[in-house]
PDB file of N, CA and C in Angstrom:
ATOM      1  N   UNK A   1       0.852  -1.169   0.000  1.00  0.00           N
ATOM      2  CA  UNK A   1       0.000   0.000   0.000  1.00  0.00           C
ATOM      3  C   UNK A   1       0.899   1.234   0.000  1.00  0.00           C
ATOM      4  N   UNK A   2       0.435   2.053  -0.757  1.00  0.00           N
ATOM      5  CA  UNK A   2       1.661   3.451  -0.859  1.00  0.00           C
ATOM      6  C   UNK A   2       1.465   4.699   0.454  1.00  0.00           C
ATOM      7  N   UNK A   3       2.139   5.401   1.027  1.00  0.00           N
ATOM      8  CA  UNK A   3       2.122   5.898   2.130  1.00  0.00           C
ATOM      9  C   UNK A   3       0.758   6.768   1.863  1.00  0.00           C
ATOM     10  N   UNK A   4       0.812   7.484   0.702  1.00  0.00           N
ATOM     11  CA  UNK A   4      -0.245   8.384   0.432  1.00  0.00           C
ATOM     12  C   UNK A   4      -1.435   7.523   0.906  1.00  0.00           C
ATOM     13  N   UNK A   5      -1.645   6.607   0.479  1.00  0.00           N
ATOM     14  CA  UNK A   5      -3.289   6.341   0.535  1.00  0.00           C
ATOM     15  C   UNK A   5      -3.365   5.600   2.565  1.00  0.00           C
ATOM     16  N   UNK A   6      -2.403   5.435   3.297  1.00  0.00           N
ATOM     17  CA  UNK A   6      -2.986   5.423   4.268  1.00  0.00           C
ATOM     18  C   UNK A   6      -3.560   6.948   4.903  1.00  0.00           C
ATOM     19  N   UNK A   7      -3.591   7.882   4.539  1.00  0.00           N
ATOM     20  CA  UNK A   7      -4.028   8.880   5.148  1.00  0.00           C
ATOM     21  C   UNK A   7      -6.227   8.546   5.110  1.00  0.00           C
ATOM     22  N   UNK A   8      -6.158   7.783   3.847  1.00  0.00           N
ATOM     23  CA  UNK A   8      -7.562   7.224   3.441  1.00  0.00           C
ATOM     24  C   UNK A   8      -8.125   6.665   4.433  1.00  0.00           C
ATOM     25  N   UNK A   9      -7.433   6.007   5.600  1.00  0.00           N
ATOM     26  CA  UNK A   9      -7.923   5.014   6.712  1.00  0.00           C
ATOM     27  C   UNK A   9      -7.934   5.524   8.044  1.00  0.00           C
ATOM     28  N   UNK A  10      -8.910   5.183   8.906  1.00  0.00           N
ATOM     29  CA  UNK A  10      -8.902   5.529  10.169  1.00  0.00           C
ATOM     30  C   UNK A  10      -7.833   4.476  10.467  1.00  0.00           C
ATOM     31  N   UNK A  11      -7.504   5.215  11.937  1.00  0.00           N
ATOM     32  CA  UNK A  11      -6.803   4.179  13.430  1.00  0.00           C
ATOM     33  C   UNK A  11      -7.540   3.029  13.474  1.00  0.00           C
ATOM     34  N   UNK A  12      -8.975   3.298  13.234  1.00  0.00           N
ATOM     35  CA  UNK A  12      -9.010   1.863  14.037  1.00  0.00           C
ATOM     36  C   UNK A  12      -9.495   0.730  12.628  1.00  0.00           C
ATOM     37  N   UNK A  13      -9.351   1.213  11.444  1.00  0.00           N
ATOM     38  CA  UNK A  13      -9.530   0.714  10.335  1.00  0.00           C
ATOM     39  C   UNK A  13      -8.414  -0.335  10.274  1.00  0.00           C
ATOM     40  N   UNK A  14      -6.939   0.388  10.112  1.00  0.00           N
ATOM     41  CA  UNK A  14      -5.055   0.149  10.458  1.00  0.00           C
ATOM     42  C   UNK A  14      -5.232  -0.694  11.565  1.00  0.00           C
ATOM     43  N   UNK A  15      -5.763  -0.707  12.317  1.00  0.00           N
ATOM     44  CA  UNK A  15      -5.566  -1.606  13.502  1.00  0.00           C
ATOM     45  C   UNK A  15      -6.236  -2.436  13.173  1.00  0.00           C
ATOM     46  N   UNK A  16      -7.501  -2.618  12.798  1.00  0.00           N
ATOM     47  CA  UNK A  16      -7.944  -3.998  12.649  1.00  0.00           C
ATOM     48  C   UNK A  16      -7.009  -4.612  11.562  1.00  0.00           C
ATOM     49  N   UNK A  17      -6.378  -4.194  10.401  1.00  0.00           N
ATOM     50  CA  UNK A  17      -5.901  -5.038   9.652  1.00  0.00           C
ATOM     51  C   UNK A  17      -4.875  -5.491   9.836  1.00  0.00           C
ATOM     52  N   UNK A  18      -3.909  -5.025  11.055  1.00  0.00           N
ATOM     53  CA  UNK A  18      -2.471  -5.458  11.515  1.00  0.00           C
ATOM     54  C   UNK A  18      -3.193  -6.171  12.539  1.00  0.00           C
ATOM     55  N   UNK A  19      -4.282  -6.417  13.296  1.00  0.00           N
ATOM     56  CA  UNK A  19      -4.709  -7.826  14.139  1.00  0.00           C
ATOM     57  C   UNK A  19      -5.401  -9.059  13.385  1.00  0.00           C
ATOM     58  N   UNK A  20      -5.804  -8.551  12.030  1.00  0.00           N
ATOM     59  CA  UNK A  20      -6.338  -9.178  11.401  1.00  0.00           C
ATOM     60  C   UNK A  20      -5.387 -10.430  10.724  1.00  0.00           C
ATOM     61  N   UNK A  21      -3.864 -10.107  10.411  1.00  0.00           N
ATOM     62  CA  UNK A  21      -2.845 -10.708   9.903  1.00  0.00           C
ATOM     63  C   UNK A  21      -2.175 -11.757  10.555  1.00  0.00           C
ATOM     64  N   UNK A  22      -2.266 -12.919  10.284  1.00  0.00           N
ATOM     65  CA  UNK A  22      -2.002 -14.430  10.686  1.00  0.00           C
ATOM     66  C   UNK A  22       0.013 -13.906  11.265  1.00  0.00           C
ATOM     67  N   UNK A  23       0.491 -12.938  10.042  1.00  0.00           N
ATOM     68  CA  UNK A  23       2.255 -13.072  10.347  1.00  0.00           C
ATOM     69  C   UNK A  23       2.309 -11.579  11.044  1.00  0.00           C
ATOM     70  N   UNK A  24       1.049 -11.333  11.770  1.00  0.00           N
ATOM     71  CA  UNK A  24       1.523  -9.811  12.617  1.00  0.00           C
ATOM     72  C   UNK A  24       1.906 -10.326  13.899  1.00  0.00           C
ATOM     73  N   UNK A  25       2.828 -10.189  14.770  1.00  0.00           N
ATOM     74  CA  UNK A  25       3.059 -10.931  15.723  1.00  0.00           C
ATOM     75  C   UNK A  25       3.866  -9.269  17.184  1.00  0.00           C
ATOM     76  N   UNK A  26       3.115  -8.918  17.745  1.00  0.00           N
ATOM     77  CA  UNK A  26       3.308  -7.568  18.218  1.00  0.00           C
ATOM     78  C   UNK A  26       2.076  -6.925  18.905  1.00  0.00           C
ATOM     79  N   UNK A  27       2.609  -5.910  19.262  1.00  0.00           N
ATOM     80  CA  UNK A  27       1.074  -5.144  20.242  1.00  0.00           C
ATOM     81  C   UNK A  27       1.350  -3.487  19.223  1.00  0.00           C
ATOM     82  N   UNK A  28      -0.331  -2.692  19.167  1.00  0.00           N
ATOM     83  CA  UNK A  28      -0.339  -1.956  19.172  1.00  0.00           C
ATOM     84  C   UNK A  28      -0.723  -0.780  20.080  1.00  0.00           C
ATOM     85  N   UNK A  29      -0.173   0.088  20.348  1.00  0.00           N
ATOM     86  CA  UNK A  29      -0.423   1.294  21.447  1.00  0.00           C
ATOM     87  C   UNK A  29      -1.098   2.638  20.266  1.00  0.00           C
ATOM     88  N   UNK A  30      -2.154   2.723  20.906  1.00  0.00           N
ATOM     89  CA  UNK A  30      -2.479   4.057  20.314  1.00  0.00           C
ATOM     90  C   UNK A  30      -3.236   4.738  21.854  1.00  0.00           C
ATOM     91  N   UNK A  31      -2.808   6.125  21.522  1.00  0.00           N
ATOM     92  CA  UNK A  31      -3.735   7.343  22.094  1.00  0.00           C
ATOM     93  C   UNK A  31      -5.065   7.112  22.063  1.00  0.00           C
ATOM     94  N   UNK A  32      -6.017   6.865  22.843  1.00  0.00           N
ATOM     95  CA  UNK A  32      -7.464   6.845  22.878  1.00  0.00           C
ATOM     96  C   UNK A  32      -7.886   8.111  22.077  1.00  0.00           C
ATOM     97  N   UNK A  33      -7.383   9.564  22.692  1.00  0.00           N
ATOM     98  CA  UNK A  33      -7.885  10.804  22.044  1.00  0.00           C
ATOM     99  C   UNK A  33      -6.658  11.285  20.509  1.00  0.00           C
ATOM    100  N   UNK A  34      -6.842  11.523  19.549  1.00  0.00           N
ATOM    101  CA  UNK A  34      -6.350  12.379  18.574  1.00  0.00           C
ATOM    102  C   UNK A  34      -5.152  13.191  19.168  1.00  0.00           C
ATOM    103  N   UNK A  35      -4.185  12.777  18.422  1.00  0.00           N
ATOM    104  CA  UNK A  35      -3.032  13.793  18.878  1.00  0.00           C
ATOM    105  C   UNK A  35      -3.690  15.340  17.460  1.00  0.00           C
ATOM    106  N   UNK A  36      -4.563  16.109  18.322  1.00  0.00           N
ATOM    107  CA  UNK A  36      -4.222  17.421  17.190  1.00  0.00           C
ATOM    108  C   UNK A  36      -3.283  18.469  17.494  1.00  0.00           C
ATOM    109  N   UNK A  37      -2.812  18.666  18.229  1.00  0.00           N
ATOM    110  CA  UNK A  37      -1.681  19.598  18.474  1.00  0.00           C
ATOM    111  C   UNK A  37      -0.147  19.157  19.614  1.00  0.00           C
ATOM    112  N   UNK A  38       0.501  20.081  19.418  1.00  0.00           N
ATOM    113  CA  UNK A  38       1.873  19.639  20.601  1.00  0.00           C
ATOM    114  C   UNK A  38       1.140  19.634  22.007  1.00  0.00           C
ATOM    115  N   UNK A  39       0.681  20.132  22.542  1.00  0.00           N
ATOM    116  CA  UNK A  39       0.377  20.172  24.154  1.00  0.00           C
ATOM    117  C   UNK A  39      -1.151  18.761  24.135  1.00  0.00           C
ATOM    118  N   UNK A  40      -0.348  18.117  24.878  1.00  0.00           N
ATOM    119  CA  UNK A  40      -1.227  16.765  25.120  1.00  0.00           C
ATOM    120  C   UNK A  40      -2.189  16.859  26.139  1.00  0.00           C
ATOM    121  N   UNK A  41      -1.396  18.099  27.025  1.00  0.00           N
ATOM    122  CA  UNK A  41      -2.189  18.091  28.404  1.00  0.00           C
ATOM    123  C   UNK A  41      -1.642  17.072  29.108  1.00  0.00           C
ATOM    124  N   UNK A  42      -1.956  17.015  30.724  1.00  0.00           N
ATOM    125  CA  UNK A  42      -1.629  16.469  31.805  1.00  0.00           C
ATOM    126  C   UNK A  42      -1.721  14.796  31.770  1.00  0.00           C
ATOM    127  N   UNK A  43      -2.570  14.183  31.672  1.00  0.00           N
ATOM    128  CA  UNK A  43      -3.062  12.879  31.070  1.00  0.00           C
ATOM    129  C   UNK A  43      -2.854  12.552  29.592  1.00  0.00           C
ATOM    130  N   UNK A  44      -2.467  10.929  29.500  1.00  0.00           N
ATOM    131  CA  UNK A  44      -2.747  10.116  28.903  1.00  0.00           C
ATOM    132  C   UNK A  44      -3.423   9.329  28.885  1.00  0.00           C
ATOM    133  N   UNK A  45      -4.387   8.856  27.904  1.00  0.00           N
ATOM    134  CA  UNK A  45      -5.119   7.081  28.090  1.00  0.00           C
ATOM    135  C   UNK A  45      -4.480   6.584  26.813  1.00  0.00           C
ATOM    136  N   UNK A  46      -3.821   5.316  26.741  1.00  0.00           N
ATOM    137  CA  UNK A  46      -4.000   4.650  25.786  1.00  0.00           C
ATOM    138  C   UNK A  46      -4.545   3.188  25.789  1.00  0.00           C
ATOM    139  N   UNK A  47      -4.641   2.729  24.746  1.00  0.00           N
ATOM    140  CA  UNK A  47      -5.067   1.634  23.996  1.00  0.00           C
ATOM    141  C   UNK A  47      -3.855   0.975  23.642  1.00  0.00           C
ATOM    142  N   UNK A  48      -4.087  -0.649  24.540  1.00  0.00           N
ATOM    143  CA  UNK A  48      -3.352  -1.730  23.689  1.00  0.00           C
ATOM    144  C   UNK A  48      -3.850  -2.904  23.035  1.00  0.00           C
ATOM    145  N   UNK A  49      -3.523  -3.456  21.969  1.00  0.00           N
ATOM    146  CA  UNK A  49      -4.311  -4.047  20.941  1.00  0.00           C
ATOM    147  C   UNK A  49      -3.057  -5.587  20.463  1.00  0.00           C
ATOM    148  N   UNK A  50      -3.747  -6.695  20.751  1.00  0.00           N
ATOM    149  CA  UNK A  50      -2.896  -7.656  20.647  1.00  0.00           C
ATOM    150  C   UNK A  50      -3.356  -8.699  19.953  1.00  0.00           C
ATOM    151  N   UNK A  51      -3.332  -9.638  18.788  1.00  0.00           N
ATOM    152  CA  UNK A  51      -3.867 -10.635  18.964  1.00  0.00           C
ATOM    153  C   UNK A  51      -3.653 -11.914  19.295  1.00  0.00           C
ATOM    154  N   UNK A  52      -4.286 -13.222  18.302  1.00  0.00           N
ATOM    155  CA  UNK A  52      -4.259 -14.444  18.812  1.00  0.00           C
ATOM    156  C   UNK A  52      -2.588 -14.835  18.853  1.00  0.00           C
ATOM    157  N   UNK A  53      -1.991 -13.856  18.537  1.00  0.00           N
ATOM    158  CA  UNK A  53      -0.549 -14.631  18.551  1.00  0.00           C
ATOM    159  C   UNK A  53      -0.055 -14.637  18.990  1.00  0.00           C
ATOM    160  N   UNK A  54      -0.481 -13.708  20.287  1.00  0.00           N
ATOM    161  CA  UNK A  54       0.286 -13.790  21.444  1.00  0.00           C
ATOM    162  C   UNK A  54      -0.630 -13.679  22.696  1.00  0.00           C
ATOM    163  N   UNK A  55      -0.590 -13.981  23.530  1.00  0.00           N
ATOM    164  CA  UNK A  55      -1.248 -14.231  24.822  1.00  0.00           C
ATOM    165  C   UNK A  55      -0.826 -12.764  25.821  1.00  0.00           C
ATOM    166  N   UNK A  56      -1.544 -12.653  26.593  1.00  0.00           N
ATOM    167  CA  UNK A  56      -1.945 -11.903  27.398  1.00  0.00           C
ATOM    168  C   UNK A  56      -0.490 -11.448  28.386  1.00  0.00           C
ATOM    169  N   UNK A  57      -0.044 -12.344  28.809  1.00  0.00           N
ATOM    170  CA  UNK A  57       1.560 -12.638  29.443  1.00  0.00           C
ATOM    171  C   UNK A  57       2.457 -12.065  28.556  1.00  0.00           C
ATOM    172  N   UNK A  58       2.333 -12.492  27.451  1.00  0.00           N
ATOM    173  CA  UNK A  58       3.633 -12.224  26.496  1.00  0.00           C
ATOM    174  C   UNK A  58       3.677 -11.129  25.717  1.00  0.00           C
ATOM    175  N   UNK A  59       2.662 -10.401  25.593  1.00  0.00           N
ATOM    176  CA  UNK A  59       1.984  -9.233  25.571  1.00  0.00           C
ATOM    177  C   UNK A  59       2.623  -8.121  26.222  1.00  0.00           C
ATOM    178  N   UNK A  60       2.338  -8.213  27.744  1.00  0.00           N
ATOM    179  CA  UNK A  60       2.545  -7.709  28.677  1.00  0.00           C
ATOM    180  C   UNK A  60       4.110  -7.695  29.012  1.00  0.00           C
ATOM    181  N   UNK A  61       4.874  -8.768  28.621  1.00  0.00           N
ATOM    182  CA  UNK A  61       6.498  -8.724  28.887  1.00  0.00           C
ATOM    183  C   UNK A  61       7.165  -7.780  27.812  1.00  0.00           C
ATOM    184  N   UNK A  62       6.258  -7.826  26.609  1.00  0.00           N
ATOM    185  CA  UNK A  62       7.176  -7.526  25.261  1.00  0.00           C
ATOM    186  C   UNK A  62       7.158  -5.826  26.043  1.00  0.00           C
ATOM    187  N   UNK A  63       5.825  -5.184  26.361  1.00  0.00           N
ATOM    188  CA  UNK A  63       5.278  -3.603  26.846  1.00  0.00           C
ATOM    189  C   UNK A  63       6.635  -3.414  27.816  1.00  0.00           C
ATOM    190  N   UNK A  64       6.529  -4.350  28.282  1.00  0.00           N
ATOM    191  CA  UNK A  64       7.639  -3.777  30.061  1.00  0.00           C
ATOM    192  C   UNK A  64       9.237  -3.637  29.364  1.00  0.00           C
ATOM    193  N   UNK A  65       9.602  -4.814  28.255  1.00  0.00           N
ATOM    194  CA  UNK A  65      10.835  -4.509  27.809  1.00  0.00           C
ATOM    195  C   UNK A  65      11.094  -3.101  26.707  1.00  0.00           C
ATOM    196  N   UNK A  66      10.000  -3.016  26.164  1.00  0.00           N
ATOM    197  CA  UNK A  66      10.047  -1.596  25.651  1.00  0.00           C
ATOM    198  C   UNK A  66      10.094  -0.219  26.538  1.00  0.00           C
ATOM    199  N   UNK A  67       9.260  -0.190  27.622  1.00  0.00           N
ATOM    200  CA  UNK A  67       9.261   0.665  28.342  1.00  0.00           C
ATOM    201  C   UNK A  67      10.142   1.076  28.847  1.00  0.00           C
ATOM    202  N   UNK A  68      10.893   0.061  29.412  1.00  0.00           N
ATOM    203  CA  UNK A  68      12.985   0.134  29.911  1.00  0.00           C
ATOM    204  C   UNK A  68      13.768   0.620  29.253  1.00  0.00           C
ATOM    205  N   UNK A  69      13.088   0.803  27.659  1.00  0.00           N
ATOM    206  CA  UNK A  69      14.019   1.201  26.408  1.00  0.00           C
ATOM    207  C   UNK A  69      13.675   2.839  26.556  1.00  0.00           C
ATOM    208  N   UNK A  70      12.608   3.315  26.696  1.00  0.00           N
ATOM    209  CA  UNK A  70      12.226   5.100  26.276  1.00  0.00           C
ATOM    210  C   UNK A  70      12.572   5.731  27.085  1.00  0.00           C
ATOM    211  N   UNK A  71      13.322   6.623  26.705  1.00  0.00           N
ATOM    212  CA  UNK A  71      13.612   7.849  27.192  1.00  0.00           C
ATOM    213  C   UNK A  71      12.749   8.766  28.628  1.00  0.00           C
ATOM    214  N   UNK A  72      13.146   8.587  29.483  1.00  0.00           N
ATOM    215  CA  UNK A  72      12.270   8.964  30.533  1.00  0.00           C
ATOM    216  C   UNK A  72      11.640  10.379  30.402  1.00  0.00           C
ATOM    217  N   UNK A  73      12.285  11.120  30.234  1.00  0.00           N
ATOM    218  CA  UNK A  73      11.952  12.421  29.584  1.00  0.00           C
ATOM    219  C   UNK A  73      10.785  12.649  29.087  1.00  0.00           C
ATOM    220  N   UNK A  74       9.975  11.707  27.934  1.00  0.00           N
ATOM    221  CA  UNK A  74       8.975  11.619  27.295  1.00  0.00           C
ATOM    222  C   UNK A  74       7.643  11.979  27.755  1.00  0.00           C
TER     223      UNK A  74
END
């Protein structure tokens, strides 16, 4: 698919089709609300999105080893 035409799709359009995929093997994190500008405000909620290919546990380990990785700053 060419970069241009994902602008054509919602978030949660993109998300169903990367859970939808037998060789997607990963979690997705999205923002519940629209990033429209730099100031996010005080709070975050997000959304994590996993499927059958990985279980609930393994899910949850892959999140914690990424998290150790980002920049605290953020």
């Amino acid at each position: 698919m060419p970069t241009s035409d994902l602008a054509f799709y919602t978030t949660r359009e993109l998300i169903a089709e990367l859970m939808g995929r037998q060789t997607f093997l990963g979690v997705v994190v999205h923002s519940v609300e629209e990033k429209r500008d730099e100031n996010w405000g005080e709070e975050r909620v997000f959304k994590v999105h996993f499927n059958k290919n990985l279980d609930s546990a393994t899910a949850s380990r892959l999140l914690d080893t990424v998290a150790g990785h980002m920049d605290p700053c953020l």
